[in-house]
PDB file of N, CA and C in Angstrom:
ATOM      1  N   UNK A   1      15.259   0.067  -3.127  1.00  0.00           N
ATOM      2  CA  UNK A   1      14.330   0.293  -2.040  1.00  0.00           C
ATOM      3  C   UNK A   1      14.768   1.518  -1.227  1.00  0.00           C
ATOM      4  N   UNK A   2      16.033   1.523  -1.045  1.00  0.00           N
ATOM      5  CA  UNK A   2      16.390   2.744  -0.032  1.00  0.00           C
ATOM      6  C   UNK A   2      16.380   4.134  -1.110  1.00  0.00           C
ATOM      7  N   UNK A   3      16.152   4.324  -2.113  1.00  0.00           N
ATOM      8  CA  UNK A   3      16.440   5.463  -3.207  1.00  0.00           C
ATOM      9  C   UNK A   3      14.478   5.948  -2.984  1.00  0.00           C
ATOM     10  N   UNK A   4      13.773   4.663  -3.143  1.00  0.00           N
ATOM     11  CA  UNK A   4      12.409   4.734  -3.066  1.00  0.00           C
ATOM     12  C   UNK A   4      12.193   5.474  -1.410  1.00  0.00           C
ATOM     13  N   UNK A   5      12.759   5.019  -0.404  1.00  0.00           N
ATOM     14  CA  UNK A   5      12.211   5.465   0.412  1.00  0.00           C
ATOM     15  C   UNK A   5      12.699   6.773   1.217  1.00  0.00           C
ATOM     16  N   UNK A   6      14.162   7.017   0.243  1.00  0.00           N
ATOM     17  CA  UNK A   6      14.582   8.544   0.264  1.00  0.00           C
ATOM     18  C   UNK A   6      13.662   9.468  -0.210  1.00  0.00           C
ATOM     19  N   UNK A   7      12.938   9.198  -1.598  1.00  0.00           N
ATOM     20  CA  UNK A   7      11.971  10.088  -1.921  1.00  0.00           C
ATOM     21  C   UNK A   7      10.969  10.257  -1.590  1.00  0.00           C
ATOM     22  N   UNK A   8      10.106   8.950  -0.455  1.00  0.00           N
ATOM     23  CA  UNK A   8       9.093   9.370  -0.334  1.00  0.00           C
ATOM     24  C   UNK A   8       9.400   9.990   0.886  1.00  0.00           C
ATOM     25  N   UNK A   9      10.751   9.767   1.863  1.00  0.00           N
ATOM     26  CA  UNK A   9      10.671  11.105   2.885  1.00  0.00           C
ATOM     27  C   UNK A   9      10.712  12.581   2.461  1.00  0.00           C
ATOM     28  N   UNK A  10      11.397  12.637   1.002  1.00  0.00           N
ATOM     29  CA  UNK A  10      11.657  13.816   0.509  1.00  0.00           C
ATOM     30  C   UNK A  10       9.921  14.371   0.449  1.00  0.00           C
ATOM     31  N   UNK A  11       9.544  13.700  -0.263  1.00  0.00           N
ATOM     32  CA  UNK A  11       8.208  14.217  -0.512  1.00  0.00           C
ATOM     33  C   UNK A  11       7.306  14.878   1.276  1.00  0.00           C
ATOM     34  N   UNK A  12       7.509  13.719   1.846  1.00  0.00           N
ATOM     35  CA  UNK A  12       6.885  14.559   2.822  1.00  0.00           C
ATOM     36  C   UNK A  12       7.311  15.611   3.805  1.00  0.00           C
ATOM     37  N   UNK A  13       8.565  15.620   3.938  1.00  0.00           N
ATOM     38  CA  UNK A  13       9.335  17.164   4.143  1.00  0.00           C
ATOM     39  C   UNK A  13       8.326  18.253   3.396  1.00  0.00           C
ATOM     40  N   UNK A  14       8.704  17.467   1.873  1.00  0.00           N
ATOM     41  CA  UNK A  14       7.831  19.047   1.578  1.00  0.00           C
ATOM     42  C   UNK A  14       6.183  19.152   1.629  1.00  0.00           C
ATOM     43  N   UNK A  15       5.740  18.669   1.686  1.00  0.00           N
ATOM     44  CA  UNK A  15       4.134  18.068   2.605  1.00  0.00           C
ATOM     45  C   UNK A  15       4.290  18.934   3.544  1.00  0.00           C
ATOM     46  N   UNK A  16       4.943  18.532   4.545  1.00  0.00           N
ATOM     47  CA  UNK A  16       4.690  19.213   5.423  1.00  0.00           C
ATOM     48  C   UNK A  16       5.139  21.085   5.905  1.00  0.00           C
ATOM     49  N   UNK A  17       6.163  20.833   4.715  1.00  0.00           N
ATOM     50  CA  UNK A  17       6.380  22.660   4.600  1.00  0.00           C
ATOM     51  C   UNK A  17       5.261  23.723   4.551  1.00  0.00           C
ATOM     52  N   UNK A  18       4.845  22.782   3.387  1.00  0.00           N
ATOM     53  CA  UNK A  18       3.628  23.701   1.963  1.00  0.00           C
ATOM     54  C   UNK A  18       2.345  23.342   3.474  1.00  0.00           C
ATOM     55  N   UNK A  19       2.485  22.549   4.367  1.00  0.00           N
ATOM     56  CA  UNK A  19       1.083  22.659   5.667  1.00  0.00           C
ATOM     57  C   UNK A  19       1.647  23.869   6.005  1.00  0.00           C
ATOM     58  N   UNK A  20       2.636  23.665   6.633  1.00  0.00           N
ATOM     59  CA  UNK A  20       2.953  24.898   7.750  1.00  0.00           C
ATOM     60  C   UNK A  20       2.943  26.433   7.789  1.00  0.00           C
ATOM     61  N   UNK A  21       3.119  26.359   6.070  1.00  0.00           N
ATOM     62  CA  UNK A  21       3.220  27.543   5.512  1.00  0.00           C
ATOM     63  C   UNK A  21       1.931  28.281   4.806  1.00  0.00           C
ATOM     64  N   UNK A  22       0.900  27.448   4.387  1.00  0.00           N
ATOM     65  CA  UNK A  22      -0.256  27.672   3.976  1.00  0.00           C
ATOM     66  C   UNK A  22      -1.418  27.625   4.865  1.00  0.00           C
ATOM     67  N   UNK A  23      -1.119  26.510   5.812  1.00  0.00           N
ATOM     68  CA  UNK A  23      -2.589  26.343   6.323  1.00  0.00           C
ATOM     69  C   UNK A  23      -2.788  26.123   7.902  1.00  0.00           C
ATOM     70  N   UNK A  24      -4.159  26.736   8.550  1.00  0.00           N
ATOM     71  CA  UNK A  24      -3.935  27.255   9.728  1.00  0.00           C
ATOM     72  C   UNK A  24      -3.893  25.993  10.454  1.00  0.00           C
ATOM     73  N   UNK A  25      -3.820  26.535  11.449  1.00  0.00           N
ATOM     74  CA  UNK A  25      -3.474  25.481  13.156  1.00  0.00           C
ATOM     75  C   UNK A  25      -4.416  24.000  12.976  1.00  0.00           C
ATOM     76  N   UNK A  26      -5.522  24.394  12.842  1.00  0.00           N
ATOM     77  CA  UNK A  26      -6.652  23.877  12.864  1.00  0.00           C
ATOM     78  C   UNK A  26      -6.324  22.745  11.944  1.00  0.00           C
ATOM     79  N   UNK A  27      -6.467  23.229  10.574  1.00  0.00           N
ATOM     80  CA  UNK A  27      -5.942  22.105   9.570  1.00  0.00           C
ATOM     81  C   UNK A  27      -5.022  21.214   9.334  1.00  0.00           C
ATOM     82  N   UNK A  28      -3.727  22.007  10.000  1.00  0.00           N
ATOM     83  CA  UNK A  28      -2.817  21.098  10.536  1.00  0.00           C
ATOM     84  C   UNK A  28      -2.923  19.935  11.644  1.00  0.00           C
ATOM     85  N   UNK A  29      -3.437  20.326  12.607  1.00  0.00           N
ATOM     86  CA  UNK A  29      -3.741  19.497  13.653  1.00  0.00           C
ATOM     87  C   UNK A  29      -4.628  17.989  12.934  1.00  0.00           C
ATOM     88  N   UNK A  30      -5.565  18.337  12.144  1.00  0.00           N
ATOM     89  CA  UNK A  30      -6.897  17.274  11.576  1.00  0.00           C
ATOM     90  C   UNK A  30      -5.303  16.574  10.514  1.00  0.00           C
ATOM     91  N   UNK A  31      -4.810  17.218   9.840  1.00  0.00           N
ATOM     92  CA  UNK A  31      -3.589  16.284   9.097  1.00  0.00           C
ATOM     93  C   UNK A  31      -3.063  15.280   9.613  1.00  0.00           C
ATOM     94  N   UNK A  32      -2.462  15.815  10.913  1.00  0.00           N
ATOM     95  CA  UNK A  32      -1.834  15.130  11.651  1.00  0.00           C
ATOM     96  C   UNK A  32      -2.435  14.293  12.782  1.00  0.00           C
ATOM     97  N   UNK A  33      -3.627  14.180  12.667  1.00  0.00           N
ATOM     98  CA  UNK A  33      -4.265  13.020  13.327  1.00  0.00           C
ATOM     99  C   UNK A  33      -4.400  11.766  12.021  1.00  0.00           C
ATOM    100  N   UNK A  34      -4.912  12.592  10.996  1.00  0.00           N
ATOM    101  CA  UNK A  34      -5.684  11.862   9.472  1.00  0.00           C
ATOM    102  C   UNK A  34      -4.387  11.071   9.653  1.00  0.00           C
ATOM    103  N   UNK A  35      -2.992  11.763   9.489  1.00  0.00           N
ATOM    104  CA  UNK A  35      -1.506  10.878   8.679  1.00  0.00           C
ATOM    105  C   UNK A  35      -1.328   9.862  10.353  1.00  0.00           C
ATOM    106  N   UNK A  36      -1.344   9.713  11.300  1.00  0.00           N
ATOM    107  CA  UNK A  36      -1.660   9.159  12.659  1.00  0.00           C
ATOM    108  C   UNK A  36      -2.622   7.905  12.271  1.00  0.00           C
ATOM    109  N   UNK A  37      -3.460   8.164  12.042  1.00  0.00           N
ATOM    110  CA  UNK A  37      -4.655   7.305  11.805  1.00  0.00           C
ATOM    111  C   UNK A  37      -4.231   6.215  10.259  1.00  0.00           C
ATOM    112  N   UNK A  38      -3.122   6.507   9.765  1.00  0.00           N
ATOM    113  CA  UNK A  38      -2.786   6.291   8.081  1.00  0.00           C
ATOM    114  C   UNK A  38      -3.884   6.706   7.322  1.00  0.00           C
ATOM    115  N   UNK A  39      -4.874   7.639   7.106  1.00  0.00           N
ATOM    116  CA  UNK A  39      -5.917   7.844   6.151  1.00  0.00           C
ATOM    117  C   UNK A  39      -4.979   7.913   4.818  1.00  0.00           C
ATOM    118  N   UNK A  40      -5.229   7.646   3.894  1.00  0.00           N
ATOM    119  CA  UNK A  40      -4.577   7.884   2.196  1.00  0.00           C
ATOM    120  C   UNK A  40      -3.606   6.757   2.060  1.00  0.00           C
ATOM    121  N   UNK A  41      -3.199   5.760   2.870  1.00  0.00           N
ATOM    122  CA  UNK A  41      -2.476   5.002   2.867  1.00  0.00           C
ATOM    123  C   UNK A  41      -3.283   3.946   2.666  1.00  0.00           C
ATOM    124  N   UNK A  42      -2.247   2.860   2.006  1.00  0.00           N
ATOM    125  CA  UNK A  42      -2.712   1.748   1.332  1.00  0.00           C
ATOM    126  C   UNK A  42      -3.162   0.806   2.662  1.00  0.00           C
ATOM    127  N   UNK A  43      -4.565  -0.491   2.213  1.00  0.00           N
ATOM    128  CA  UNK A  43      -4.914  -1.038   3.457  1.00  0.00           C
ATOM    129  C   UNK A  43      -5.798  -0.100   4.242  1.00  0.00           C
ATOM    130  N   UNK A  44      -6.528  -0.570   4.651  1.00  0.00           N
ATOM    131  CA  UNK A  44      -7.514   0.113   6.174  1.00  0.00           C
ATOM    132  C   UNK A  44      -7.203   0.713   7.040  1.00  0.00           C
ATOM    133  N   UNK A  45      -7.357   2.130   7.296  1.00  0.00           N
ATOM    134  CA  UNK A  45      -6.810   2.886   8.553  1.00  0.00           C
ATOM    135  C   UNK A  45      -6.756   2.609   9.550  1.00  0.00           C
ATOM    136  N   UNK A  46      -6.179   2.548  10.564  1.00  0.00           N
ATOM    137  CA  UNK A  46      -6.275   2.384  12.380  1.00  0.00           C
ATOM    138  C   UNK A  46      -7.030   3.616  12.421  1.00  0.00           C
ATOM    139  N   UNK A  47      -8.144   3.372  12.770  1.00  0.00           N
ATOM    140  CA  UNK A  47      -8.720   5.043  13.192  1.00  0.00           C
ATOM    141  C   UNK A  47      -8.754   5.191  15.014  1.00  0.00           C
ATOM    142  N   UNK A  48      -8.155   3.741  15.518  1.00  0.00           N
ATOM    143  CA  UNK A  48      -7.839   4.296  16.483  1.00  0.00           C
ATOM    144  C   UNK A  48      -6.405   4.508  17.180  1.00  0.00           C
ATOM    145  N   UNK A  49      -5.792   5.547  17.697  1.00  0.00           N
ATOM    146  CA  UNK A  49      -4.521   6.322  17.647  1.00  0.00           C
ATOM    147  C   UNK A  49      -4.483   6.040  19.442  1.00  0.00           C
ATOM    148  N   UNK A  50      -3.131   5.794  19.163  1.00  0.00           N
ATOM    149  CA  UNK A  50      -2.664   5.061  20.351  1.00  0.00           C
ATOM    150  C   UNK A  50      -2.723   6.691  21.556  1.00  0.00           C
ATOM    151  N   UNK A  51      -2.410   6.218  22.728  1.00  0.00           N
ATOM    152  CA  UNK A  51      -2.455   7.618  23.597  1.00  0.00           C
ATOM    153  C   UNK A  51      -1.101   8.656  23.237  1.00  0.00           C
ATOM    154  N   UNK A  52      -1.343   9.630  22.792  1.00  0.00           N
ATOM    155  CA  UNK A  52      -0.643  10.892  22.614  1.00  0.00           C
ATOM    156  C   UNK A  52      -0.818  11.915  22.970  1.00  0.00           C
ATOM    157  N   UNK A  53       0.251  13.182  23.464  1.00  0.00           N
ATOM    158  CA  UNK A  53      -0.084  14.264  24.421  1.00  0.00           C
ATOM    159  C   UNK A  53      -0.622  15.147  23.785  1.00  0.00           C
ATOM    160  N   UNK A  54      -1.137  15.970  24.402  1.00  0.00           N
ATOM    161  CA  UNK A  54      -1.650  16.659  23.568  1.00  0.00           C
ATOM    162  C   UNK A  54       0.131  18.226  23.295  1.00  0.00           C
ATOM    163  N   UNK A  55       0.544  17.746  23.852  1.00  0.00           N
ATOM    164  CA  UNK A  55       1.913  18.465  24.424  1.00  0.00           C
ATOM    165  C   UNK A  55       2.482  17.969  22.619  1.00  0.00           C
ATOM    166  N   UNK A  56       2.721  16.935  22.578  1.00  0.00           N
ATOM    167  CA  UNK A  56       3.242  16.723  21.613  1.00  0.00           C
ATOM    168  C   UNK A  56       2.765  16.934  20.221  1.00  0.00           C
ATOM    169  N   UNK A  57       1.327  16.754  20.276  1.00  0.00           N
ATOM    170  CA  UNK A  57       0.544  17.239  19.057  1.00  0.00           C
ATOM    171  C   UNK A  57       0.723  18.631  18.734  1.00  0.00           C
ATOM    172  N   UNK A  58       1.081  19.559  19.881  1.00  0.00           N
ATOM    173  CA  UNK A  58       1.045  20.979  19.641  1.00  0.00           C
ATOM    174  C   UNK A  58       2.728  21.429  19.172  1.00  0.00           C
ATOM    175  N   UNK A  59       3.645  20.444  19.541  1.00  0.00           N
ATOM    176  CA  UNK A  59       5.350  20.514  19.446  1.00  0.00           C
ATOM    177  C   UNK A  59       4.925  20.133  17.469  1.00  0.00           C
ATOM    178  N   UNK A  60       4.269  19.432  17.002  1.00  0.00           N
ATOM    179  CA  UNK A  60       4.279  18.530  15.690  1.00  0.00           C
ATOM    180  C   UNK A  60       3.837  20.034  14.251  1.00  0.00           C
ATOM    181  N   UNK A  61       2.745  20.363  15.066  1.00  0.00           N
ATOM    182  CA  UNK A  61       2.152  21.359  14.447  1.00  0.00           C
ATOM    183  C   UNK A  61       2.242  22.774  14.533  1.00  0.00           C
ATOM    184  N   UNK A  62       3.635  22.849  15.993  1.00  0.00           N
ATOM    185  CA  UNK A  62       4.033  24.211  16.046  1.00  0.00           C
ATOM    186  C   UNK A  62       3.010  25.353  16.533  1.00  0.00           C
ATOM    187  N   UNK A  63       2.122  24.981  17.167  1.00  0.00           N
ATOM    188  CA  UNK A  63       1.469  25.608  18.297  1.00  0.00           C
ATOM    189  C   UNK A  63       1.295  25.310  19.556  1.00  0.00           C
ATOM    190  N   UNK A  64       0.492  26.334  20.559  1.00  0.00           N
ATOM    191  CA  UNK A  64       0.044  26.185  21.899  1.00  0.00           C
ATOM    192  C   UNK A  64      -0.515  24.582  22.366  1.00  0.00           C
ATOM    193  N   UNK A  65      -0.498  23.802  23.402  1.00  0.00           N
ATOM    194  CA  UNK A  65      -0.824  23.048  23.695  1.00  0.00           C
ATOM    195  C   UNK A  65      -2.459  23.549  24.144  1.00  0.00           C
ATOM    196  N   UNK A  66      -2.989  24.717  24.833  1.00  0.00           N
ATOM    197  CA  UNK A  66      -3.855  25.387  24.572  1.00  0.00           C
ATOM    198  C   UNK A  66      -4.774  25.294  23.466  1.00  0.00           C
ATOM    199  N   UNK A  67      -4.578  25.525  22.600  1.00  0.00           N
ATOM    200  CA  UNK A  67      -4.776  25.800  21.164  1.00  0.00           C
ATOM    201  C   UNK A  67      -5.206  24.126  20.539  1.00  0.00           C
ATOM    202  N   UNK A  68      -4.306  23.084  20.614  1.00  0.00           N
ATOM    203  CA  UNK A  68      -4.178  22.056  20.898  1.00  0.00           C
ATOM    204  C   UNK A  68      -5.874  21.483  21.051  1.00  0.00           C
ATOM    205  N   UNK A  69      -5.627  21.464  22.446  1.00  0.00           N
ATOM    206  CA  UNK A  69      -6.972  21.552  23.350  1.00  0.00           C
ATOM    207  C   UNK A  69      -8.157  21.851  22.748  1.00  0.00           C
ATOM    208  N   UNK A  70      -8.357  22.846  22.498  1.00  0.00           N
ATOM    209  CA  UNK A  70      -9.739  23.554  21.768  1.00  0.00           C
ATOM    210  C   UNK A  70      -9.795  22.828  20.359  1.00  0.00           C
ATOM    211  N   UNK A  71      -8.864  22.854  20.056  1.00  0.00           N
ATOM    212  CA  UNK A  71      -9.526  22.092  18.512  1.00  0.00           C
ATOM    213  C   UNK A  71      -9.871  20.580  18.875  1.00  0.00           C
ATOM    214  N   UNK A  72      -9.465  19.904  19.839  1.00  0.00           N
ATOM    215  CA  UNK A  72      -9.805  18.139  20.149  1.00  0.00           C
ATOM    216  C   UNK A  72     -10.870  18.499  20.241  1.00  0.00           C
ATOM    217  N   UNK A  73     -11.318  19.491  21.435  1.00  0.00           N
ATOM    218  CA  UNK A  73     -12.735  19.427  21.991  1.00  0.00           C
ATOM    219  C   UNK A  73     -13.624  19.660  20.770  1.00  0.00           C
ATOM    220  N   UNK A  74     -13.045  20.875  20.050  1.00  0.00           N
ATOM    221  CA  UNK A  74     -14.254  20.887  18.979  1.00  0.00           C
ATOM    222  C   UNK A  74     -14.178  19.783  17.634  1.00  0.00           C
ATOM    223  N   UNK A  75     -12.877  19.152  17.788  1.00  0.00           N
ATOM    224  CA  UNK A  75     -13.379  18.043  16.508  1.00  0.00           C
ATOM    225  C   UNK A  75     -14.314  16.914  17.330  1.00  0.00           C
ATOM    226  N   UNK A  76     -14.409  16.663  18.678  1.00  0.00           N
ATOM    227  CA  UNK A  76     -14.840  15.871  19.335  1.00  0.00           C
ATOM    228  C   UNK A  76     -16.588  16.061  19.366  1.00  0.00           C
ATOM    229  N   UNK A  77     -16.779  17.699  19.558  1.00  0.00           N
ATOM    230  CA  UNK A  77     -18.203  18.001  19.983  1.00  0.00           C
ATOM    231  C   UNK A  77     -18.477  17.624  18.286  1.00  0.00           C
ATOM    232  N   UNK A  78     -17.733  17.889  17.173  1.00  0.00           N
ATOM    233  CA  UNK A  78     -18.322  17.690  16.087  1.00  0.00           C
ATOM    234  C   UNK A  78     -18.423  16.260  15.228  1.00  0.00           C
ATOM    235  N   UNK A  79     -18.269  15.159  16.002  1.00  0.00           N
ATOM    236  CA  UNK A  79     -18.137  13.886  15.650  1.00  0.00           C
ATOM    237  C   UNK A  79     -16.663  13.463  15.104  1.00  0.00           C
ATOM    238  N   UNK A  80     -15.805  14.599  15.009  1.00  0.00           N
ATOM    239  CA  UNK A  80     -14.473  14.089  14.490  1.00  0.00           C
ATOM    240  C   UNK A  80     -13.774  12.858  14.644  1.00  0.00           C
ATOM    241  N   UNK A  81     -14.233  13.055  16.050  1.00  0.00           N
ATOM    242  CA  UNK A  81     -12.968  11.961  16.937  1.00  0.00           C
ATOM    243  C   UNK A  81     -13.963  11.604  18.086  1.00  0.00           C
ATOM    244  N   UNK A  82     -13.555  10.484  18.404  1.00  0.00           N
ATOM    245  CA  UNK A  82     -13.784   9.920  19.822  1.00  0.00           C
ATOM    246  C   UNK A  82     -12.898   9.834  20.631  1.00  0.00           C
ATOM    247  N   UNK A  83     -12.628  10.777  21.928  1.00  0.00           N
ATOM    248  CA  UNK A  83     -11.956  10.484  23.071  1.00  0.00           C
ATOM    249  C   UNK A  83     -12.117  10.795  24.218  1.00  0.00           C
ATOM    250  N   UNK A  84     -11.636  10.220  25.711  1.00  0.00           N
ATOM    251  CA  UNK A  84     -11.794  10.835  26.508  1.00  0.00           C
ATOM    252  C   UNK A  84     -10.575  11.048  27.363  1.00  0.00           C
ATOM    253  N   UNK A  85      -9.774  11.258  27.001  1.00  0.00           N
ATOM    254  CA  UNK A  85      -8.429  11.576  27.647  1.00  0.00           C
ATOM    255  C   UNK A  85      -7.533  10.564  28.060  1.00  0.00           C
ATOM    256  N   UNK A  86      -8.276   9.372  27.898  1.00  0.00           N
ATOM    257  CA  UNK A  86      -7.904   7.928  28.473  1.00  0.00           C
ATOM    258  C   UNK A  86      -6.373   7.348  27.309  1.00  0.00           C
ATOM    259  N   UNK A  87      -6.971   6.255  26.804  1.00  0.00           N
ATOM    260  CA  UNK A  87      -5.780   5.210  26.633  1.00  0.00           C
ATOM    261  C   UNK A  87      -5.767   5.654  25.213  1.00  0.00           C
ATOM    262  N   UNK A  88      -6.677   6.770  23.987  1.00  0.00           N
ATOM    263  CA  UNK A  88      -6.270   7.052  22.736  1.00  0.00           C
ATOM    264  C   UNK A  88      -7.324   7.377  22.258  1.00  0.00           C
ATOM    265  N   UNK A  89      -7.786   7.541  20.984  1.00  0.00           N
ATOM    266  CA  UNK A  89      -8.552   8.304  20.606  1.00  0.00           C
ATOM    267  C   UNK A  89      -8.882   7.714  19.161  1.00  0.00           C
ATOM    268  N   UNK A  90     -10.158   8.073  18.852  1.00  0.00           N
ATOM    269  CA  UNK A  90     -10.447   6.864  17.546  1.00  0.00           C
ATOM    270  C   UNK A  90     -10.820   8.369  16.581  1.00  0.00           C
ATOM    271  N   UNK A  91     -10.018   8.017  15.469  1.00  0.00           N
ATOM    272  CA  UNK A  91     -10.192   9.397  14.186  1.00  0.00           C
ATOM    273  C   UNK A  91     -11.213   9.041  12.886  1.00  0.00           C
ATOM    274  N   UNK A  92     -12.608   9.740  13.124  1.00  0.00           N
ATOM    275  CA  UNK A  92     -13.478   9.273  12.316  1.00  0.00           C
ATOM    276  C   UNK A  92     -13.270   9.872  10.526  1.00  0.00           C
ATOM    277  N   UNK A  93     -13.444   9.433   9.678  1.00  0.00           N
ATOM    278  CA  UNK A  93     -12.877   9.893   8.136  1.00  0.00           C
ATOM    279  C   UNK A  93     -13.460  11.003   7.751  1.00  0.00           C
ATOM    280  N   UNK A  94     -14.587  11.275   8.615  1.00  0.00           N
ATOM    281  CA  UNK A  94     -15.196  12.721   8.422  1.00  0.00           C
ATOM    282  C   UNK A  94     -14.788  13.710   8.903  1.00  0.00           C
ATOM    283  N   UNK A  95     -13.031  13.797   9.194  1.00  0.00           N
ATOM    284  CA  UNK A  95     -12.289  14.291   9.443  1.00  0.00           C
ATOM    285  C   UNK A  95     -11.700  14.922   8.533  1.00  0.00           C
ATOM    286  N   UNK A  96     -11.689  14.316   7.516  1.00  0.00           N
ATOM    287  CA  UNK A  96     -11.236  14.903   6.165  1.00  0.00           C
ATOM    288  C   UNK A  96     -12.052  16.408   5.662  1.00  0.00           C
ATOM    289  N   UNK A  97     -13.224  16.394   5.937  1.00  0.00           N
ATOM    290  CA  UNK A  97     -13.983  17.722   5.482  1.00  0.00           C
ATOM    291  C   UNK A  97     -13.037  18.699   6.067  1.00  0.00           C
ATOM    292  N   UNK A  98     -12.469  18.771   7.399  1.00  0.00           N
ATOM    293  CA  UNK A  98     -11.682  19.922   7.341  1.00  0.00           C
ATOM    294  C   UNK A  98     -10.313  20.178   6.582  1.00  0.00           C
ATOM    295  N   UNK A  99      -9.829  19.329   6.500  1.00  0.00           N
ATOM    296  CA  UNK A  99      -8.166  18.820   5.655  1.00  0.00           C
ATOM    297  C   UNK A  99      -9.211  19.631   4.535  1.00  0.00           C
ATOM    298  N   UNK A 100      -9.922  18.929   3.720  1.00  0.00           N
ATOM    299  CA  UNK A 100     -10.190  19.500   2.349  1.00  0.00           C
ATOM    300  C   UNK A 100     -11.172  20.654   1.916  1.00  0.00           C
ATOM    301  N   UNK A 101     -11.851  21.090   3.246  1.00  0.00           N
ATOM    302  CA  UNK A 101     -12.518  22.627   2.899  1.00  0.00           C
ATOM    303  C   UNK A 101     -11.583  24.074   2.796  1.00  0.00           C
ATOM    304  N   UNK A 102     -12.069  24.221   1.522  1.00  0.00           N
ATOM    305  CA  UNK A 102     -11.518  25.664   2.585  1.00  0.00           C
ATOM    306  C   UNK A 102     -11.505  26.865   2.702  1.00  0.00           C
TER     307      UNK A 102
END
């Protein structure tokens, strides 16, 4: 079990390299709500995500908290997500069109 769960951290180290290094702010950010939410994981997603800063979302993905900002609002104006700054935020699966356009 612990050999199994060495590799699957290994694996996502590099997950998250091959994000950082390939793909913009934007896409990163929708990842890291999707992997938040467990989307691709076994069982039914929580699509709703407990309260998180937006401070910290921008420390995760290595940008502006600014930057941050503008993409909530626009996954929000675009049905992405539901939130209002309150107690968390619910991540709709049509979230994925941005993860996988591109």
């Amino acid at each position: 079990m612990f050999v199994a769960y060495l590799l699957t951290r290994n694996i996502r180290y590099e997950e998250d390299l091959v994000d950082q290094l390939f793909n913009s702010s934007e896409k990163r950010l929708a990842r890291i709500l999707l992997l938040l939410a467990h989307f691709g994981k076994e069982g039914v997603p929580e699509t709703v995500i407990p309260k998180i800063s937006q401070e910290m979302l921008a420390e995760m993905i290595g940008t502006t908290r600014s930057l941050v900002s503008f993409f909530m609002n626009r996954f929000r104006k675009l049905g992405f997500i539901d939130y209002d700054g309150g107690s968390g935020f619910q991540v709709h699966s049509s979230l994925l069109n941005i993860v996988l356009h591109d």
